[in-house]
Protein backbone atom coordinates (compact mmCIF):
# COMPACT_ATOMS: atom_id res chain seq x y z
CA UNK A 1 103.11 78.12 86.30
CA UNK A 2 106.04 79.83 87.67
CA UNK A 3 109.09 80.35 85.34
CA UNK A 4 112.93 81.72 85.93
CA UNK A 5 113.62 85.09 84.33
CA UNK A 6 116.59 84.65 82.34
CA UNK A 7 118.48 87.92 81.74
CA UNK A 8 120.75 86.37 79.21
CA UNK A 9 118.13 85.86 76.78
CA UNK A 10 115.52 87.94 77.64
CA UNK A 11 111.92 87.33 76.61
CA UNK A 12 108.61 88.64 77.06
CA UNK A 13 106.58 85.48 78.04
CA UNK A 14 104.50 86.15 80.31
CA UNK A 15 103.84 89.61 79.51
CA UNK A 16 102.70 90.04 75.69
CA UNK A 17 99.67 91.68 76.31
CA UNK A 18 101.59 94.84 77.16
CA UNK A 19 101.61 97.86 75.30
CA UNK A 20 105.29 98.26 76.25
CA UNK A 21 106.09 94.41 76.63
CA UNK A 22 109.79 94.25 75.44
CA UNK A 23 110.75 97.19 77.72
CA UNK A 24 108.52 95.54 80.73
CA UNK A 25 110.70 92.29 79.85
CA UNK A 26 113.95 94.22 79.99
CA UNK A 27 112.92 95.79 82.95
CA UNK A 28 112.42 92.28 84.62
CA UNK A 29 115.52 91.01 83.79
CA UNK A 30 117.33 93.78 84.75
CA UNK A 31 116.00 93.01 88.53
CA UNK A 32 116.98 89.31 87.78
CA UNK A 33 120.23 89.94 87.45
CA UNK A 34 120.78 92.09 89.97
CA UNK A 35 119.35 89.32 92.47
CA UNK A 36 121.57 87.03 90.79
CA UNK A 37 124.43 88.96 90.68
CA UNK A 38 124.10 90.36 94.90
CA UNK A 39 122.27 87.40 95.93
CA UNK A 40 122.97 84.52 94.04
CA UNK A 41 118.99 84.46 94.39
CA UNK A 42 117.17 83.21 90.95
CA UNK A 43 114.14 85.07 90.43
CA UNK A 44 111.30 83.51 89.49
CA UNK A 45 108.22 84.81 88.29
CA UNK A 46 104.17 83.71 88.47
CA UNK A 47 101.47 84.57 86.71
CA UNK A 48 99.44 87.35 89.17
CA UNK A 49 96.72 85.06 89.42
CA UNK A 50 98.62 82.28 91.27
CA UNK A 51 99.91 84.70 93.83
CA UNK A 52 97.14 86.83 95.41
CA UNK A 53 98.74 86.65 98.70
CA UNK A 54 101.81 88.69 97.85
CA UNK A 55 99.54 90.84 95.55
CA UNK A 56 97.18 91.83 98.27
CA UNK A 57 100.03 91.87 100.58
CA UNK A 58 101.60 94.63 98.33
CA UNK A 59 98.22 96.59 97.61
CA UNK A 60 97.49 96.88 101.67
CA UNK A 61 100.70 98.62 102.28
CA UNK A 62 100.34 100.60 98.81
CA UNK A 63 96.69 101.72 100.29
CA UNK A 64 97.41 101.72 103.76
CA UNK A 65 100.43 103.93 103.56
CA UNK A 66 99.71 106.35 100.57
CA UNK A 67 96.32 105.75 99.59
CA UNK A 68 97.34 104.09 96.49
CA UNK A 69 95.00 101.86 94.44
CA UNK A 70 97.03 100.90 91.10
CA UNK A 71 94.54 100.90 88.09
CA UNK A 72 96.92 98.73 85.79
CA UNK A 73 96.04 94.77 85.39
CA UNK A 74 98.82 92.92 87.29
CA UNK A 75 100.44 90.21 85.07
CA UNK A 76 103.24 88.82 87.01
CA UNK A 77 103.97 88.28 90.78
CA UNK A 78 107.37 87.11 92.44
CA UNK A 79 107.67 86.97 96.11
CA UNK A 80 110.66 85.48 98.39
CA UNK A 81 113.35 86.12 101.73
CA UNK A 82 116.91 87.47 100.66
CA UNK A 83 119.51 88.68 103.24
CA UNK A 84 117.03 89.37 106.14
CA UNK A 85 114.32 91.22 103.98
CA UNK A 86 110.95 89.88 102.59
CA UNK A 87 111.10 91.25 98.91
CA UNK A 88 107.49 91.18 96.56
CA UNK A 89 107.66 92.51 92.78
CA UNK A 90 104.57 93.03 90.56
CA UNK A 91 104.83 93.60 86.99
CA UNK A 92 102.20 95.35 85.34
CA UNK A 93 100.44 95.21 82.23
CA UNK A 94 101.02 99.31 81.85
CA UNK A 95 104.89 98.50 82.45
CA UNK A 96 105.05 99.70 85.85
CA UNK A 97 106.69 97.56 87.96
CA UNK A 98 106.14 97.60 91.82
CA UNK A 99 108.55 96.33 94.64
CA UNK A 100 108.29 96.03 98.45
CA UNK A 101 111.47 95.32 99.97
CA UNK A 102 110.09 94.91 103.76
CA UNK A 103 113.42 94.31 106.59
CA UNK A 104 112.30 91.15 108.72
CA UNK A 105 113.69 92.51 111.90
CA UNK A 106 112.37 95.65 113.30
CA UNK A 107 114.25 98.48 112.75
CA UNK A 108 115.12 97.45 109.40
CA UNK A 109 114.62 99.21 106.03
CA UNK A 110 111.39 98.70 104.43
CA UNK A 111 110.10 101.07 101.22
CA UNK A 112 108.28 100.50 98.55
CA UNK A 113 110.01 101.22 94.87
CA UNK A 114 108.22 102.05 91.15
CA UNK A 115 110.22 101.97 87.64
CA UNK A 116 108.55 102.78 84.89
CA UNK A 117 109.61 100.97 81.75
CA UNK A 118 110.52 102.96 78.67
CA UNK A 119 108.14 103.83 76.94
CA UNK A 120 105.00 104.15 80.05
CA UNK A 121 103.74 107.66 80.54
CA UNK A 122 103.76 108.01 84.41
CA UNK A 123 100.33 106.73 85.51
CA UNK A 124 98.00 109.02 87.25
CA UNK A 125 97.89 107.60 90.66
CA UNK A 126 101.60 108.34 90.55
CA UNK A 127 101.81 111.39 89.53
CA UNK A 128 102.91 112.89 92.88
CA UNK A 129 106.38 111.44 92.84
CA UNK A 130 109.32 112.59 91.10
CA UNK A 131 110.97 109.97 89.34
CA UNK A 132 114.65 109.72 88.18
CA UNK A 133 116.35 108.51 85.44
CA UNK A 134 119.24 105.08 85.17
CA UNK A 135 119.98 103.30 81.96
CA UNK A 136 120.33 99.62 81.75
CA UNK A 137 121.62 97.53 78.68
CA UNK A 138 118.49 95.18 79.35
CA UNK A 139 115.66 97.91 80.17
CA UNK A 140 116.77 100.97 78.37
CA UNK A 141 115.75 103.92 80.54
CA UNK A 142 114.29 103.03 83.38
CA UNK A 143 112.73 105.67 85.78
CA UNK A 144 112.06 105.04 89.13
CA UNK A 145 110.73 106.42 92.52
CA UNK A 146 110.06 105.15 95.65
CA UNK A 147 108.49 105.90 99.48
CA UNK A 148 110.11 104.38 102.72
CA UNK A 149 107.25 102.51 104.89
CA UNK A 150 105.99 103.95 108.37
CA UNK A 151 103.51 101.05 109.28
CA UNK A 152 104.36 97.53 110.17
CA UNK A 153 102.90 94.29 107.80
């Protein structure tokens, strides 16, 4: 059942079996309202299991590109078109959350990004990236990384 993240009042539903849960929340609101806020896009999340297209979507490029195979239990899935760019998040059980942002035209950026909510150590099939720091009232710390995409999908 699909649900709006609401960065006003943020909550962890969908994502209480997380070691890290209220950062993981934080860190999915933070997103929210920046797609809000640039967009005027609501972002809506779904449980993993009611979206394996975008999930398999995002673990082709992940293995195709980097040979990347995340280990973490997906929880949460959103997937939608915003200013000429396909965009896919995953949220993670670990706290890592996982973005494609994919330009629709060729020529167009398209890279994949990881934050790591507060709290996560980096996770091992990560370990090769250097991450850097931002704060955010919603997410604390959040670090992030990310790779820019070579192939077409």
């Amino acid at each position: 059942m699909p649900h709006i993240v609401d960065f006003g009042n943020v909550s962890t539903v969908g994502l209480e079996s997380s070691p890290v849960a209220e950062a993981l929340a934080g860190l999915r609101a933070n997103e929210a309202r920046y797609y809000k806020n640039k967009y005027d896009h609501v972002f809506t999340v779904s449980p993993a299991s009611e979206a394996p297209e975008a999930l398999d979507w995002l673990n082709r490029i992940l293995a195709q590109e980097r040979d990347i195979v995340i280990s973490a239990r997906p929880l949460e899935v959103t997937s939608f078109e915003v200013d000429g760019f396909r965009m896919v998040y995953v949220f993670y059980e670990s706290g890592l959350s996982i973005n494609v942002m994919y330009g629709i035209e060729a020529g167009e950026k398209r890279a994949v990004g990881f934050k790591l909510s507060e709290g996560m150590e980096i996770p091992e099939e990560l370990a090769s990236f250097k991450f850097a720091r931002q704060k955010s009232k919603l997410a604390g710390v959040i670090r992030g990384s990310f790779f820019v995409i070579k192939g077409e999908y």
